[in-house]
Protein backbone atom coordinates (compact mmCIF):
# COMPACT_ATOMS: atom_id res chain seq x y z
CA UNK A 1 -40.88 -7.36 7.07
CA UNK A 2 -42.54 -10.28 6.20
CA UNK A 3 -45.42 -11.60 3.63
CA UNK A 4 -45.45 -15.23 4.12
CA UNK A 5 -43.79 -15.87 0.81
CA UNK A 6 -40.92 -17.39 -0.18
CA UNK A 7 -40.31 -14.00 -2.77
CA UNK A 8 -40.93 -11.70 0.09
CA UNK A 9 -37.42 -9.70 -1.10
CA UNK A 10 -39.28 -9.44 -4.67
CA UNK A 11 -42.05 -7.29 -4.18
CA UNK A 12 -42.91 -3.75 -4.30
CA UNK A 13 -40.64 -1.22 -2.87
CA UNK A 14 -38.91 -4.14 -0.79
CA UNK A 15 -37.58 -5.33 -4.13
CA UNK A 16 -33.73 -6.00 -3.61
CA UNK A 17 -33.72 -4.70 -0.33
CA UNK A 18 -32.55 -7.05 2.88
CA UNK A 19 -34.56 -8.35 5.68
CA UNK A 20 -34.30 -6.33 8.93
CA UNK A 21 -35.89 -9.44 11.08
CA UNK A 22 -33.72 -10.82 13.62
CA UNK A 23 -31.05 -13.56 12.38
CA UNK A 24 -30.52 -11.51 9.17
CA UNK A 25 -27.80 -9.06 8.23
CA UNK A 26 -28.41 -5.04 7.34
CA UNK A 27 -26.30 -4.29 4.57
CA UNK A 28 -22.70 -2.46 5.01
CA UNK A 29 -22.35 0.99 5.72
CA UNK A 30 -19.27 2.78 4.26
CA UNK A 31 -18.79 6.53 5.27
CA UNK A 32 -16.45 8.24 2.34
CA UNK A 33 -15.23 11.43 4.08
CA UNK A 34 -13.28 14.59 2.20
CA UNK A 35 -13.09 17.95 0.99
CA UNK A 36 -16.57 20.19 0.42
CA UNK A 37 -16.90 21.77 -3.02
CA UNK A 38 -14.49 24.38 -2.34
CA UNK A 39 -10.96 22.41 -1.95
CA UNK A 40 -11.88 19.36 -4.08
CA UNK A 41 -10.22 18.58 -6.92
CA UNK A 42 -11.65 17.20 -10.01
CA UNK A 43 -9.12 14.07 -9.25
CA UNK A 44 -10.58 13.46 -5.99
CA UNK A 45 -13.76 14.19 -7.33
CA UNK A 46 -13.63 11.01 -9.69
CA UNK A 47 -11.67 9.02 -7.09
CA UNK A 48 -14.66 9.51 -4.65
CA UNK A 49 -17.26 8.76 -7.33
CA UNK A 50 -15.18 5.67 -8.21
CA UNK A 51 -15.25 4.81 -4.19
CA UNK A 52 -19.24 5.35 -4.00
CA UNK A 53 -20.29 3.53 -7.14
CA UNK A 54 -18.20 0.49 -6.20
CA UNK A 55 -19.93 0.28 -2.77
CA UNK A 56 -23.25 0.76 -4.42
CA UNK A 57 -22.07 -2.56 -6.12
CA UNK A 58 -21.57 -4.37 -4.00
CA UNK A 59 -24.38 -3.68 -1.95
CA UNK A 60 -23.49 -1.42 0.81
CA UNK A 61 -25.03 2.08 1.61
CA UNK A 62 -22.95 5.33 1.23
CA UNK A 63 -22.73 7.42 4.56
CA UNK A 64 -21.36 11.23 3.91
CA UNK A 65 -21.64 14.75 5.81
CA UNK A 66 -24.47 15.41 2.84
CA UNK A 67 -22.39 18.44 1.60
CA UNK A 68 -20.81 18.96 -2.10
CA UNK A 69 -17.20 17.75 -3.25
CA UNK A 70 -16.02 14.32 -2.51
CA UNK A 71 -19.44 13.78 -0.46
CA UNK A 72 -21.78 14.84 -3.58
CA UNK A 73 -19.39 12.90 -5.76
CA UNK A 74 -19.58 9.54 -3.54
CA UNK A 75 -23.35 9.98 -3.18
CA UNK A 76 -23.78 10.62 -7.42
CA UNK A 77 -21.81 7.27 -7.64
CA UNK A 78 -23.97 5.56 -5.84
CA UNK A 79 -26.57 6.53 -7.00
CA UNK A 80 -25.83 6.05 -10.69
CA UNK A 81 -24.82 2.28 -9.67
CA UNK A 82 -28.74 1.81 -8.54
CA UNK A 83 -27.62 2.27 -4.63
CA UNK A 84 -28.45 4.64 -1.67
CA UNK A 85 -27.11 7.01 0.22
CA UNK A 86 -27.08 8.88 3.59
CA UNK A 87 -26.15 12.57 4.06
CA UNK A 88 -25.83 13.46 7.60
CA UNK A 89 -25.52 17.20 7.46
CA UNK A 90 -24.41 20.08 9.97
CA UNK A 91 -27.22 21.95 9.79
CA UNK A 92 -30.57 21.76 11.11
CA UNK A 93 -31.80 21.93 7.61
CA UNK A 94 -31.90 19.09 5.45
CA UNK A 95 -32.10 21.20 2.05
CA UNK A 96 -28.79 21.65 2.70
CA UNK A 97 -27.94 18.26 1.34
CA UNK A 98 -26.87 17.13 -2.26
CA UNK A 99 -29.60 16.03 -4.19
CA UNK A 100 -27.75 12.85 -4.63
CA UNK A 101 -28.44 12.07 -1.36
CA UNK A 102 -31.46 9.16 -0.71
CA UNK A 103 -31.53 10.02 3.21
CA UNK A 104 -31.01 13.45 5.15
CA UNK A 105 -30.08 13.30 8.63
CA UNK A 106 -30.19 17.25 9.81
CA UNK A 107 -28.07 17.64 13.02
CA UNK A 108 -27.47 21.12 14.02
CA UNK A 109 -24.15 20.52 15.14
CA UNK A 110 -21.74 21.90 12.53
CA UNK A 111 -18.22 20.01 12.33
CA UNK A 112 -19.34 17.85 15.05
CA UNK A 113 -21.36 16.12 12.58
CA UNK A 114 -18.01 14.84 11.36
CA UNK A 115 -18.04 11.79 14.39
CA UNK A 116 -21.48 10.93 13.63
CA UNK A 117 -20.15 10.11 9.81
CA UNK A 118 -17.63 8.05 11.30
CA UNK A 119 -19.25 6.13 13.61
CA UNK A 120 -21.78 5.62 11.17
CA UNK A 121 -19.78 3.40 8.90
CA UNK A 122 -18.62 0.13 9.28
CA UNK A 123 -15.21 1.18 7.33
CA UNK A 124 -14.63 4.23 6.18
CA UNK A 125 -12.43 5.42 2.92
CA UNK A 126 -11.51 9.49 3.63
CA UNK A 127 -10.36 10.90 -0.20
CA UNK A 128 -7.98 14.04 -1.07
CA UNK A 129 -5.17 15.25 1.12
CA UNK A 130 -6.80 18.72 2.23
CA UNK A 131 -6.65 20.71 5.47
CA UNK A 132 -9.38 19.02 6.69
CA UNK A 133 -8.63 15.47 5.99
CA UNK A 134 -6.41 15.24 9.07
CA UNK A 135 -9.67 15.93 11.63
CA UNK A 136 -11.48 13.36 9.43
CA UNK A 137 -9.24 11.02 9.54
CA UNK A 138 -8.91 11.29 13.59
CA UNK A 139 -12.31 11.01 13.81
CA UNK A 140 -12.69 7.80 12.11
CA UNK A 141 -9.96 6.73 14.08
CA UNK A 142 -10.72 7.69 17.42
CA UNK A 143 -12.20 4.25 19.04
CA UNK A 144 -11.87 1.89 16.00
CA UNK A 145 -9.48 -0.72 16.44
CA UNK A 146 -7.33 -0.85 13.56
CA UNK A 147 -6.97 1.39 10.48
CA UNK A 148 -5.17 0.46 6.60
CA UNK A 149 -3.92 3.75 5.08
CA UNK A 150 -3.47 3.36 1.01
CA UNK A 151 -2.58 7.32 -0.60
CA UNK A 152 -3.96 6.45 -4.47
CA UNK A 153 -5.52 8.54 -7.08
CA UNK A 154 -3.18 11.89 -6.62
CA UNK A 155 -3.82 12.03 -2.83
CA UNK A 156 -1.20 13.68 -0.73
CA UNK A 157 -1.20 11.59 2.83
CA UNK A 158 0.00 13.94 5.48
């Protein structure tokens, strides 16, 4: 966008928010993956509210699967920190989502979804130690280049 002032990141609803216009950068996208509502524990719970809030911070957008647990957690914590997040869903039904969530992305494809999360983010922090974790964690690093593994907060790396 552009307004032919030198303020043009000032106004209206395009306060704070980056250029899209070519030569300028889009902000960071980190994808913080984990356990739904039913296996997450209150400690990752807080670690993943910790994770979002800090990327809110700095400036970055949260990317989850939308869902409750870690994802609703990360989501809240950006949101409390003024930031935004993304919820990409399984479902076709974007009520499905957390209300924390700023953007819905509905796709209808159940656990499937779980690649489009990854590939979504440019890094991607996966919280908890739960059954699921390991397919999260493959599909984050299925065609990324490099990977740093760091088991903090209580989590049990498997």
């Amino acid at each position: 966008y552009s307004f032919g002032a030198t303020h043009d990141r000032d106004i209206g609803a395009f306060k704070g928010l980056r250029p899209t216009t070519e030569g300028m950068g889009r902000r960071v996208q980190i994808s913080v993956v984990g356990n739904n509502e039913d296996s997450c524990t209150q400690v990752a719970y807080d670690a993943a509210y910790r994770v979002g809030r800090a990327i809110a911070a700095e400036g970055g957008v949260v990317v989850t699967g939308g869902l409750g647990g870690v994802m609703e957690a990360a989501s809240k914590g950006a949101s409390d920190a003024g930031g935004l997040s993304v919820g990409i869903v399984p479902s076709a039904d974007s009520v499905q989502a957390n209300r924390y969530c700023d953007f819905v992305i509905a796709t209808g494809l159940g656990r499937s979804r779980n690649f489009i999360v990854a590939y979504s983010g440019d890094a991607v922090v996966v919280v908890g130690g739960g059954a699921g974790n390991p397919h999260r964690g493959y599909s984050c690093l299925s065609g990324r280049e490099s990977c740093r593994c760091r088991q903090r907060d209580g989590g049990r790396g498997r």
